[in-house]
PDB file of N, CA and C in Angstrom:
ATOM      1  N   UNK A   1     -41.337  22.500 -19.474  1.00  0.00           N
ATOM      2  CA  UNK A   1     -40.681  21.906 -18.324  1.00  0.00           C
ATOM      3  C   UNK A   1     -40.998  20.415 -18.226  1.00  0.00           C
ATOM      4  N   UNK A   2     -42.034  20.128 -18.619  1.00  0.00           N
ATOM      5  CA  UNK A   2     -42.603  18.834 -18.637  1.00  0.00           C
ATOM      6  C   UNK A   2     -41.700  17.821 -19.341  1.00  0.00           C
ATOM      7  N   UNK A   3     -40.952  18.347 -20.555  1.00  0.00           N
ATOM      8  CA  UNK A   3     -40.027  17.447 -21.737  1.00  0.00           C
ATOM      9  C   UNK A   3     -38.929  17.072 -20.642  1.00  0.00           C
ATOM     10  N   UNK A   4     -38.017  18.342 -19.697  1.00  0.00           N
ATOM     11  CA  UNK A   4     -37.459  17.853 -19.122  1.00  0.00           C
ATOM     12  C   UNK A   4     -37.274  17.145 -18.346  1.00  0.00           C
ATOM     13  N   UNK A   5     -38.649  16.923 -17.633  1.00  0.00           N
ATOM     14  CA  UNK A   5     -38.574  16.370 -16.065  1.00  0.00           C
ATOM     15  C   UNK A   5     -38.663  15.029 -16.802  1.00  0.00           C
ATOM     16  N   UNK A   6     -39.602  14.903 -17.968  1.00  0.00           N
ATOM     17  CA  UNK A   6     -40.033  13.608 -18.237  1.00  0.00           C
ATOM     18  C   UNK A   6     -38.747  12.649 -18.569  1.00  0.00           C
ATOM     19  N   UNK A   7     -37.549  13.437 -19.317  1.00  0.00           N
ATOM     20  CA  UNK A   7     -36.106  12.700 -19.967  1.00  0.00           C
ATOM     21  C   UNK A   7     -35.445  12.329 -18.569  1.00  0.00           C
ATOM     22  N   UNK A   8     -35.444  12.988 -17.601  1.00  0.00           N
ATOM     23  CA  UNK A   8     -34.451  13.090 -16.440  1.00  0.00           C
ATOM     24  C   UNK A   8     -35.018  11.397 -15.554  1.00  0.00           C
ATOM     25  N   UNK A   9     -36.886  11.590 -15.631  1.00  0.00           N
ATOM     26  CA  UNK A   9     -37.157  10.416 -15.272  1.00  0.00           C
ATOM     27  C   UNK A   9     -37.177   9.537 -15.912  1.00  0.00           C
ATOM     28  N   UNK A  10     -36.990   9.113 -16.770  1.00  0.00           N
ATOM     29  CA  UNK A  10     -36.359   8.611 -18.210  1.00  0.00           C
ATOM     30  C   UNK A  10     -34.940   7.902 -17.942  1.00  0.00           C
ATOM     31  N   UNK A  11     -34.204   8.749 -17.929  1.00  0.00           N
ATOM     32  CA  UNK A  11     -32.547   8.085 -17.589  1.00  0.00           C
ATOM     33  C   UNK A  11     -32.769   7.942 -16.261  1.00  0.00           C
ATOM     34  N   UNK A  12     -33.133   8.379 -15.342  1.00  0.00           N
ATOM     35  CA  UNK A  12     -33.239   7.826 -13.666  1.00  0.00           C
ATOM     36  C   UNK A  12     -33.530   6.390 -13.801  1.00  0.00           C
ATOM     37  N   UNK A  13     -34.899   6.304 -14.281  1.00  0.00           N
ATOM     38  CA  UNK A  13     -35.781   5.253 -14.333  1.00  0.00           C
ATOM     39  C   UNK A  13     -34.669   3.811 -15.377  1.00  0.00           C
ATOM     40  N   UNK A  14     -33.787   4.369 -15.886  1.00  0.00           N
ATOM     41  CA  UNK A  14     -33.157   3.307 -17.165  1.00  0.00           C
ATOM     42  C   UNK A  14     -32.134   2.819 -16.052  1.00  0.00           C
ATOM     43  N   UNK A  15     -30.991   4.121 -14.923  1.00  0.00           N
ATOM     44  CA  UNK A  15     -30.778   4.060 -14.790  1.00  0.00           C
ATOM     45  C   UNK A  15     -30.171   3.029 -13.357  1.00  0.00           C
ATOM     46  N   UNK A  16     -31.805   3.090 -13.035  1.00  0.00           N
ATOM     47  CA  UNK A  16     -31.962   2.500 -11.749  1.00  0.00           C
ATOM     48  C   UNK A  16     -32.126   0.775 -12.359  1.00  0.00           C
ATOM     49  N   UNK A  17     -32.674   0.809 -13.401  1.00  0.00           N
ATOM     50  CA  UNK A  17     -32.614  -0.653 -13.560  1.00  0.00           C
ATOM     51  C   UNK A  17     -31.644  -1.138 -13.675  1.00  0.00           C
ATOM     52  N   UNK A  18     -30.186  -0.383 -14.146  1.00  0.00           N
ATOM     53  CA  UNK A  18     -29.456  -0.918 -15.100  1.00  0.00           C
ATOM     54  C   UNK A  18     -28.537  -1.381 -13.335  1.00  0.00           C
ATOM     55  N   UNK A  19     -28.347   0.031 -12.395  1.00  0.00           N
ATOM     56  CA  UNK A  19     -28.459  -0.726 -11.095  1.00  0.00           C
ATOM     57  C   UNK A  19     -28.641  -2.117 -10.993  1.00  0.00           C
ATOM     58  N   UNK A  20     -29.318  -2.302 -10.477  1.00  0.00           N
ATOM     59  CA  UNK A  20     -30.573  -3.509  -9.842  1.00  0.00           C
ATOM     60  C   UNK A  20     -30.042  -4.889 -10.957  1.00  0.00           C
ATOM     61  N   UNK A  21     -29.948  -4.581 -12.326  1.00  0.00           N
ATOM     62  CA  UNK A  21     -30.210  -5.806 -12.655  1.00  0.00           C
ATOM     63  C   UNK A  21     -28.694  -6.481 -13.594  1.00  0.00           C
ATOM     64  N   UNK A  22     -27.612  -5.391 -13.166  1.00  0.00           N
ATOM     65  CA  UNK A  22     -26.757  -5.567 -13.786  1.00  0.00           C
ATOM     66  C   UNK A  22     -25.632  -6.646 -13.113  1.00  0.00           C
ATOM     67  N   UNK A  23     -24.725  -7.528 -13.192  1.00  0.00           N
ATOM     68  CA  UNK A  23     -23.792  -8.260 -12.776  1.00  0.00           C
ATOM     69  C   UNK A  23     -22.259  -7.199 -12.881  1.00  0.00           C
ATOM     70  N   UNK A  24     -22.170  -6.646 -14.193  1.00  0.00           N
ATOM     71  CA  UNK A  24     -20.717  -6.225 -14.075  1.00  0.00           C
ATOM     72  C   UNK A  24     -20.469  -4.821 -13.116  1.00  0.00           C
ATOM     73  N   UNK A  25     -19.401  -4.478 -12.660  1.00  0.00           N
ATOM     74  CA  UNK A  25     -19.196  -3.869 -12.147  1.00  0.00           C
ATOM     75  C   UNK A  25     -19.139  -2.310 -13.179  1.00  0.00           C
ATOM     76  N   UNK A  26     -18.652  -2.382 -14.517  1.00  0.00           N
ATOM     77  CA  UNK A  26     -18.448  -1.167 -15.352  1.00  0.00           C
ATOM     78  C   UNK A  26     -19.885  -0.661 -15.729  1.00  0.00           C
ATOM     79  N   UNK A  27     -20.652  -1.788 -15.885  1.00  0.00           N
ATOM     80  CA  UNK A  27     -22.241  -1.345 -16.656  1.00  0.00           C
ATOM     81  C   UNK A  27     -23.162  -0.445 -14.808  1.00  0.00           C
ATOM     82  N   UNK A  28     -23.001  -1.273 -13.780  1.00  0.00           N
ATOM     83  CA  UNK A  28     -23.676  -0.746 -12.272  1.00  0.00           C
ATOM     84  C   UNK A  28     -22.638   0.823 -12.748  1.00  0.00           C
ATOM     85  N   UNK A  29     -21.525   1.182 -12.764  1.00  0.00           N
ATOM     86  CA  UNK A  29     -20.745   2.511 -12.736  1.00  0.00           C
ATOM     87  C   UNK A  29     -22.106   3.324 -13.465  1.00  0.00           C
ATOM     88  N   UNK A  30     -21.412   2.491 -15.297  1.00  0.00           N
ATOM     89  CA  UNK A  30     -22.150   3.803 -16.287  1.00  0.00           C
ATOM     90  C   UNK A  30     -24.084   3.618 -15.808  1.00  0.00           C
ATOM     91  N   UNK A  31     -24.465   2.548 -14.925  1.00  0.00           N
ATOM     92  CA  UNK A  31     -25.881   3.306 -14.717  1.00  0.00           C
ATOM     93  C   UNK A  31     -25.718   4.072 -13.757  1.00  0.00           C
ATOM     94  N   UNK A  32     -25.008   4.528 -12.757  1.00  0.00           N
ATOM     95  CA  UNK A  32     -25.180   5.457 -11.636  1.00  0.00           C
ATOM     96  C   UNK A  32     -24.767   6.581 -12.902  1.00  0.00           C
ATOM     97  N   UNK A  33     -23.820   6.906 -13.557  1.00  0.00           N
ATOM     98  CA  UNK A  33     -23.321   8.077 -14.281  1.00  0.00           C
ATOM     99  C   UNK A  33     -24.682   8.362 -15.173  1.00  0.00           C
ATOM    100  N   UNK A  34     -25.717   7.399 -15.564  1.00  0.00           N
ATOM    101  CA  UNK A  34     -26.895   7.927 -15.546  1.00  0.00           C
ATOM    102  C   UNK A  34     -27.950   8.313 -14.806  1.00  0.00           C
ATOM    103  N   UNK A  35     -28.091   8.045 -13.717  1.00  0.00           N
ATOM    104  CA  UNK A  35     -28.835   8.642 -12.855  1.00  0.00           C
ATOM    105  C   UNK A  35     -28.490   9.792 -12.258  1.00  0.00           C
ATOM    106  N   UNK A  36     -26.401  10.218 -12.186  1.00  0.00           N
ATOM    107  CA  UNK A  36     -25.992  11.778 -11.839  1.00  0.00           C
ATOM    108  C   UNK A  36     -26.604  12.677 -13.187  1.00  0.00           C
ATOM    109  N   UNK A  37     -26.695  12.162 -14.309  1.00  0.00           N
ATOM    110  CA  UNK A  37     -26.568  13.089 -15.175  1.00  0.00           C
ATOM    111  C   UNK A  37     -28.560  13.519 -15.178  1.00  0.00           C
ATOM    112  N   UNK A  38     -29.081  12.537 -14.446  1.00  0.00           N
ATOM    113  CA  UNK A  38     -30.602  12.637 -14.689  1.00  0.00           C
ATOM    114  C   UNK A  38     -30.722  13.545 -13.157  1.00  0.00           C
ATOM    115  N   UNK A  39     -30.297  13.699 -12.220  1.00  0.00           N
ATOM    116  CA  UNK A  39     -30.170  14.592 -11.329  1.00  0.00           C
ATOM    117  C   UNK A  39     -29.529  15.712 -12.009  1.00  0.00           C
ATOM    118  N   UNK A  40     -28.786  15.750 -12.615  1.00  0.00           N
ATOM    119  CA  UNK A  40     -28.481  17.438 -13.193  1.00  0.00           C
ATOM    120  C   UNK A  40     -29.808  17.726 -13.850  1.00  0.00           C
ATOM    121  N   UNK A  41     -29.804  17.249 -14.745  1.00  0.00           N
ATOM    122  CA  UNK A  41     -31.041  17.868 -15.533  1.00  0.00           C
ATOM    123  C   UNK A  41     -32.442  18.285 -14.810  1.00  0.00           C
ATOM    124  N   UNK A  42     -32.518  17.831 -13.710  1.00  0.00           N
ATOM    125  CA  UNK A  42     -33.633  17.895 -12.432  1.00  0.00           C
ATOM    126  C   UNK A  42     -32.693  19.593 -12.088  1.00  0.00           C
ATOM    127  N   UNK A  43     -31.834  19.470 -12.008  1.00  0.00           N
ATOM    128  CA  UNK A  43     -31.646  20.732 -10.895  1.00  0.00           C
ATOM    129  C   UNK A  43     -31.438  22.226 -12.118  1.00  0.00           C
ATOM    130  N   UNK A  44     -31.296  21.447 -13.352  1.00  0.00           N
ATOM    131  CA  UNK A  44     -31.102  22.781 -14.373  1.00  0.00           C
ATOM    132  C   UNK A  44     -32.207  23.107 -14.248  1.00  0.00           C
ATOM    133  N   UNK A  45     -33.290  22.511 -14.482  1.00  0.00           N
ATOM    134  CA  UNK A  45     -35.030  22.597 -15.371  1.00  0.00           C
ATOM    135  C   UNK A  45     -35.112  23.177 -13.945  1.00  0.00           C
ATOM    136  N   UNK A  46     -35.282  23.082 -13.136  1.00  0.00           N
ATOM    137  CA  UNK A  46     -36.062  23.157 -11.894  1.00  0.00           C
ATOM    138  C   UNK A  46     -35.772  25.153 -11.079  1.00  0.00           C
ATOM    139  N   UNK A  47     -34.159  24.970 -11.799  1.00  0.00           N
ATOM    140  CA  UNK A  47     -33.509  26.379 -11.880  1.00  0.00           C
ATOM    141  C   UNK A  47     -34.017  27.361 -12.711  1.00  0.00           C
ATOM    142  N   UNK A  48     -34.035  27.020 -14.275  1.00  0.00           N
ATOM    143  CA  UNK A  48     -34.840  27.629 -15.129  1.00  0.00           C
ATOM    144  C   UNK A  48     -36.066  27.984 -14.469  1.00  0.00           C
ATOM    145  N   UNK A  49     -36.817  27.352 -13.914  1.00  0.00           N
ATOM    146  CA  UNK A  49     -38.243  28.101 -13.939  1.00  0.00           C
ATOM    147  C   UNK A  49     -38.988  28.311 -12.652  1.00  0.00           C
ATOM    148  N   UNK A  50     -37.876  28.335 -12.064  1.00  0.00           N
ATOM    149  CA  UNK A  50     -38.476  28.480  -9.838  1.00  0.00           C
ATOM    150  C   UNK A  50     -37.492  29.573 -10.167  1.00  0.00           C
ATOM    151  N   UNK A  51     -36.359  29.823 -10.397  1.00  0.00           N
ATOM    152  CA  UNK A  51     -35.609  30.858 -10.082  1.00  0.00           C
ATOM    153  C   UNK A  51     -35.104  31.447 -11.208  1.00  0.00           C
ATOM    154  N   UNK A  52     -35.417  31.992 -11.824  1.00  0.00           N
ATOM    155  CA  UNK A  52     -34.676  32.473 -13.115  1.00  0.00           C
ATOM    156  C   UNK A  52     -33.234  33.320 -13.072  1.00  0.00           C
ATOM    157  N   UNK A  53     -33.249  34.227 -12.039  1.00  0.00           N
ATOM    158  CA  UNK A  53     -32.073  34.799 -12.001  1.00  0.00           C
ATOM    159  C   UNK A  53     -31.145  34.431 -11.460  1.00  0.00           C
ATOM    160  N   UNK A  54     -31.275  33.689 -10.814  1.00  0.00           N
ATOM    161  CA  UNK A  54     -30.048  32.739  -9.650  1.00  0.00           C
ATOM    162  C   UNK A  54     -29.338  31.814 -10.589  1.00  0.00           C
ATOM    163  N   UNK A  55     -28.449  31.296 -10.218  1.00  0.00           N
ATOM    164  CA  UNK A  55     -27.400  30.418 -10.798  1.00  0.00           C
ATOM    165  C   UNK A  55     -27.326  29.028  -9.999  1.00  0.00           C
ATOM    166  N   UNK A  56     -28.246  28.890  -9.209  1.00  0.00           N
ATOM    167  CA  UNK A  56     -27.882  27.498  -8.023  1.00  0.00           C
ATOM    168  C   UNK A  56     -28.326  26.225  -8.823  1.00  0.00           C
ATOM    169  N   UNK A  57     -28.906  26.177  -9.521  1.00  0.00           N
ATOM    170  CA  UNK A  57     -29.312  25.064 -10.156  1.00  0.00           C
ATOM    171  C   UNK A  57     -28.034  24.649 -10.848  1.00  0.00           C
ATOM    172  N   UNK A  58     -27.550  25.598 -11.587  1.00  0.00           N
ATOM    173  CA  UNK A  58     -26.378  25.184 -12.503  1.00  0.00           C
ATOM    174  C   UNK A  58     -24.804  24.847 -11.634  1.00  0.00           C
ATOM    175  N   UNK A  59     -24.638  25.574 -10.556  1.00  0.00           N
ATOM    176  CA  UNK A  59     -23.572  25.591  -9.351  1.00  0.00           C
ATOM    177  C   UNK A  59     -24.124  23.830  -8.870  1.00  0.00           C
ATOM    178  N   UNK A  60     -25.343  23.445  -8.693  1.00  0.00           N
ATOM    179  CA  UNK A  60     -25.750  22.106  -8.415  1.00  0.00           C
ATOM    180  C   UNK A  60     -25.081  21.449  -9.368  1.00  0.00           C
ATOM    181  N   UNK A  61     -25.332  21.204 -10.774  1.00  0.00           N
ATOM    182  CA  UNK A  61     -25.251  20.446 -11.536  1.00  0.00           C
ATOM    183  C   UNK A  61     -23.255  20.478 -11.659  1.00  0.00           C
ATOM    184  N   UNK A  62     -22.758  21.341 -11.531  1.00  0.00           N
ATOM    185  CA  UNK A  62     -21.525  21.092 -12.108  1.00  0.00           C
ATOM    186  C   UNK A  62     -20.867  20.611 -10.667  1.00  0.00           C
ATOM    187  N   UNK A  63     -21.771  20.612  -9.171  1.00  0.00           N
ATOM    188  CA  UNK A  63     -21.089  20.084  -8.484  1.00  0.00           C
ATOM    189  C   UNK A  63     -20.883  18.640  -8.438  1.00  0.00           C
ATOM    190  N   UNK A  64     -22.751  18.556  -9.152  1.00  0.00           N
ATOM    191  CA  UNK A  64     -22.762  16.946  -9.109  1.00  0.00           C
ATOM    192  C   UNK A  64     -21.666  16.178 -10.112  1.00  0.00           C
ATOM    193  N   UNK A  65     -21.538  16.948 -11.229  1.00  0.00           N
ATOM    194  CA  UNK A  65     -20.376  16.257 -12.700  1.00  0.00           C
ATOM    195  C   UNK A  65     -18.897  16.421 -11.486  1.00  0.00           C
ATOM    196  N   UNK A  66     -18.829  17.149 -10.873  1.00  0.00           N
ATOM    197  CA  UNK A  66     -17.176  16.668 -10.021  1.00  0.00           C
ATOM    198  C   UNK A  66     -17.461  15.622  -9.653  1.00  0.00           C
ATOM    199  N   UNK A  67     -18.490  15.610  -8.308  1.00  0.00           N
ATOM    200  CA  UNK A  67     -19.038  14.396  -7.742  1.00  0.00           C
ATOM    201  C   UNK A  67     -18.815  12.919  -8.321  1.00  0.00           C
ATOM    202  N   UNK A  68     -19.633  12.916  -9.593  1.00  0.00           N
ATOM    203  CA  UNK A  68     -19.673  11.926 -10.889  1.00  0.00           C
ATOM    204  C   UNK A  68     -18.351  11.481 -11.008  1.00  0.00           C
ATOM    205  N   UNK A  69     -17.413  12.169 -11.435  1.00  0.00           N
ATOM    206  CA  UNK A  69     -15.815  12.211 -11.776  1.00  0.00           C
ATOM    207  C   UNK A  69     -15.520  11.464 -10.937  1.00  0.00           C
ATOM    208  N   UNK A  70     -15.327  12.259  -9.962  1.00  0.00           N
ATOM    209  CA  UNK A  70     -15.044  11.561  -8.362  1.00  0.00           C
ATOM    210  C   UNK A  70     -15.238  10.119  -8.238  1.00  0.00           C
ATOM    211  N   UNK A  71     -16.060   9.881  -8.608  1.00  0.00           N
ATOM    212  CA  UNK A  71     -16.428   8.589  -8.021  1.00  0.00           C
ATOM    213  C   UNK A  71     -16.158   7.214  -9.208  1.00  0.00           C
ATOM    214  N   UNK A  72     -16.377   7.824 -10.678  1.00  0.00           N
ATOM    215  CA  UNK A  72     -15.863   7.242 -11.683  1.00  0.00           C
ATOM    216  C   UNK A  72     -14.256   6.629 -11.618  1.00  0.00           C
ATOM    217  N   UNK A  73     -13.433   7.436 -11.317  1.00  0.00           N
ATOM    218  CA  UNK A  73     -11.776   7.314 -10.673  1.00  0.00           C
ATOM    219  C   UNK A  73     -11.617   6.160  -9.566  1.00  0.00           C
ATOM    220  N   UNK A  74     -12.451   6.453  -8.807  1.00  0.00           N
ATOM    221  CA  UNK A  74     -12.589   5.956  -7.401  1.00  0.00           C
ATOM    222  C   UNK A  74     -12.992   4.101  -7.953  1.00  0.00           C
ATOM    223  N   UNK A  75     -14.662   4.140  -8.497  1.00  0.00           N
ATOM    224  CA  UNK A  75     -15.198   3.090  -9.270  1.00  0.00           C
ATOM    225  C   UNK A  75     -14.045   2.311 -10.065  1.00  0.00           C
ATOM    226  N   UNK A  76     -13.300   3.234 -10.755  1.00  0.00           N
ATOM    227  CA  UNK A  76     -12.732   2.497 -11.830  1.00  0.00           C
ATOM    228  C   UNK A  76     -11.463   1.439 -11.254  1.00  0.00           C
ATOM    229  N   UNK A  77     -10.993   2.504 -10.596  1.00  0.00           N
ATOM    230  CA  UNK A  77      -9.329   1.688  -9.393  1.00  0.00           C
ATOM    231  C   UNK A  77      -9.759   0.688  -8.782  1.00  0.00           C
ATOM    232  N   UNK A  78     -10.983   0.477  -8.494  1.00  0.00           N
ATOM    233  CA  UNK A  78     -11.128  -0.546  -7.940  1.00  0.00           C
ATOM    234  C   UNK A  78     -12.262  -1.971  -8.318  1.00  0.00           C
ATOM    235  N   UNK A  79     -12.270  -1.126  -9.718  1.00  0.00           N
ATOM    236  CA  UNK A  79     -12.555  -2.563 -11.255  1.00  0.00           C
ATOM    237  C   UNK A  79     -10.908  -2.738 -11.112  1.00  0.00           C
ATOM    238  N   UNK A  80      -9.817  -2.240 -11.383  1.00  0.00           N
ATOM    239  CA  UNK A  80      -8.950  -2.491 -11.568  1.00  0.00           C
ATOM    240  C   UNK A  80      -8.303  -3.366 -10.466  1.00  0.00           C
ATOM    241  N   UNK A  81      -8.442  -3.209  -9.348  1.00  0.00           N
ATOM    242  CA  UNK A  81      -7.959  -3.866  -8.528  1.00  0.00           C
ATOM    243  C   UNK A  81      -8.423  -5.629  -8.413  1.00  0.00           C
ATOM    244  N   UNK A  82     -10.055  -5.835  -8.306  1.00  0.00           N
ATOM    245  CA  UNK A  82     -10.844  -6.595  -8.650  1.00  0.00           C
ATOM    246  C   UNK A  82     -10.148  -7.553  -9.651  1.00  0.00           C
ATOM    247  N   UNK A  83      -9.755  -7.116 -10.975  1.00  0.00           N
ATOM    248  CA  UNK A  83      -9.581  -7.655 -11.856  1.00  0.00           C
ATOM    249  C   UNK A  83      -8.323  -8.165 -11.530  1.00  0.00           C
ATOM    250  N   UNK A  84      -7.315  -7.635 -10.835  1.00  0.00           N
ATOM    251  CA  UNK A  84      -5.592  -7.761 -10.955  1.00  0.00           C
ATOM    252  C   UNK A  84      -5.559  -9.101 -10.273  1.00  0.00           C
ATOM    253  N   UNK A  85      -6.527  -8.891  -9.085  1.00  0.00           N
ATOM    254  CA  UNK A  85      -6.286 -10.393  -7.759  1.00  0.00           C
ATOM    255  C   UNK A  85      -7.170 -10.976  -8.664  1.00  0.00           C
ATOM    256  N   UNK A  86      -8.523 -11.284  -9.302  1.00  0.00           N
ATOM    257  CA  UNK A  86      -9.077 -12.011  -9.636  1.00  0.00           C
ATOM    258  C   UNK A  86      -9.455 -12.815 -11.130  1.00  0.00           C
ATOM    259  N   UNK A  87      -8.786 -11.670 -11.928  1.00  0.00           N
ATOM    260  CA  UNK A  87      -8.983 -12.467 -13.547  1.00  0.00           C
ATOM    261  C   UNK A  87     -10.707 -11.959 -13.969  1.00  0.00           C
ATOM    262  N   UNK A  88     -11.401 -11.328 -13.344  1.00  0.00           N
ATOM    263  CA  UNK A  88     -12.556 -10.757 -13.960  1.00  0.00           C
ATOM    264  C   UNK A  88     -13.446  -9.599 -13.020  1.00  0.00           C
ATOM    265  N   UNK A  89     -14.187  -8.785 -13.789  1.00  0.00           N
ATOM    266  CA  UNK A  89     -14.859  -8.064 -12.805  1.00  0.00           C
ATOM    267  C   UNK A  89     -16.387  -8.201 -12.737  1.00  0.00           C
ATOM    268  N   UNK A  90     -16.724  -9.508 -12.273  1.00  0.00           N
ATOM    269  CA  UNK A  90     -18.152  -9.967 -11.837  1.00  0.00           C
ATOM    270  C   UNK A  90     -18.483  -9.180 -10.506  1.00  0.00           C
ATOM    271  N   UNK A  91     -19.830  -9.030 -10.370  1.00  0.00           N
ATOM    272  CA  UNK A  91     -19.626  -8.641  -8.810  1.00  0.00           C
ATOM    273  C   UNK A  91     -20.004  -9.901  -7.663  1.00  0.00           C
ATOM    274  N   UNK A  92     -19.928 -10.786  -8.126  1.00  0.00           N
ATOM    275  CA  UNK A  92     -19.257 -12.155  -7.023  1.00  0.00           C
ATOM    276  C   UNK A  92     -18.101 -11.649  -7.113  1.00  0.00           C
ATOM    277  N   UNK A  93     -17.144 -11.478  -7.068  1.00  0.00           N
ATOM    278  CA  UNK A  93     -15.523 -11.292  -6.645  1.00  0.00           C
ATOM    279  C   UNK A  93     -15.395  -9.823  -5.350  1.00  0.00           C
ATOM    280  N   UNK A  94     -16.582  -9.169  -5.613  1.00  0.00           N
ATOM    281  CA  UNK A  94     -16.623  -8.086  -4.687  1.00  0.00           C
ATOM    282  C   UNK A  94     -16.942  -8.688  -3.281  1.00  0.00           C
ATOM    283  N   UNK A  95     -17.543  -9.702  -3.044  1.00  0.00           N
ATOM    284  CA  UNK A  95     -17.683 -10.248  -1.638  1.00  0.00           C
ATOM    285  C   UNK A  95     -16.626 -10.842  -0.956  1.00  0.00           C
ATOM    286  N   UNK A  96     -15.474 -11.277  -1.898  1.00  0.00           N
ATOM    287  CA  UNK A  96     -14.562 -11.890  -1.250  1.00  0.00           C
ATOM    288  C   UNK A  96     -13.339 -10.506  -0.860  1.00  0.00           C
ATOM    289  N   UNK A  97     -13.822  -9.285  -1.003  1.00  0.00           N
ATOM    290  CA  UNK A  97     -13.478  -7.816  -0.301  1.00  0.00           C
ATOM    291  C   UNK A  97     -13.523  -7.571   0.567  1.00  0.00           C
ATOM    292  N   UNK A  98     -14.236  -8.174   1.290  1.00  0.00           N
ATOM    293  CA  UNK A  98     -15.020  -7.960   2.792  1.00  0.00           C
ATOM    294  C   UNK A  98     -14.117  -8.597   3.720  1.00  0.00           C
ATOM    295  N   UNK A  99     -14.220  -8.195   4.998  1.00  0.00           N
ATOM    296  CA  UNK A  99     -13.135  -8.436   6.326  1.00  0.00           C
ATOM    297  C   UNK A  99     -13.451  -9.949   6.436  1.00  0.00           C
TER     298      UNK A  99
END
């Protein structure tokens, strides 16, 4: 259990930087799509061996990959939009979004 928790904090931990220290809007996306996928792996491992016969860990994880989806679509339309009025997708152009 230890291999897993350790990978999950692993991509969390990559993921959160890539957060924090990124400018573009596509690279901040694919680090959150690493930190959903490092929350699945938290809720598989954690399923495997607190509950063995139950299925909630895995019902977690495939809710979170809709979730993920979800928001990837959502993320992406509005790189696209970003880009259409502005000619690039920095996230300086995201402030001039605001009321």
């Amino acid at each position: 259990m230890f291999y897993y928790l350790a990978l999950a904090a692993a991509l969390f931990a990559i993921g959160l930087f890539g957060v924090l220290t990124r400018r573009n809007v596509i690279g901040i996306l694919m680090s959150l799509e690493l930190m959903f996928n490092a929350a699945c792996i938290n809720f598989v491992a954690f399923n495997k061996y607190v509950a063995t016969d139950a299925l909630v860990g895995q019902m977690f994880a495939i809710f979170i990959v809709v979730v993920a989806a979800a928001e990837a679509v959502v993320g992406l339309a509005i790189v696209l939009l970003i880009y259409r009025n502005w000619r690039g997708i920095g996230m300086d152009n995201v402030n001039v979004m605001k009321w």
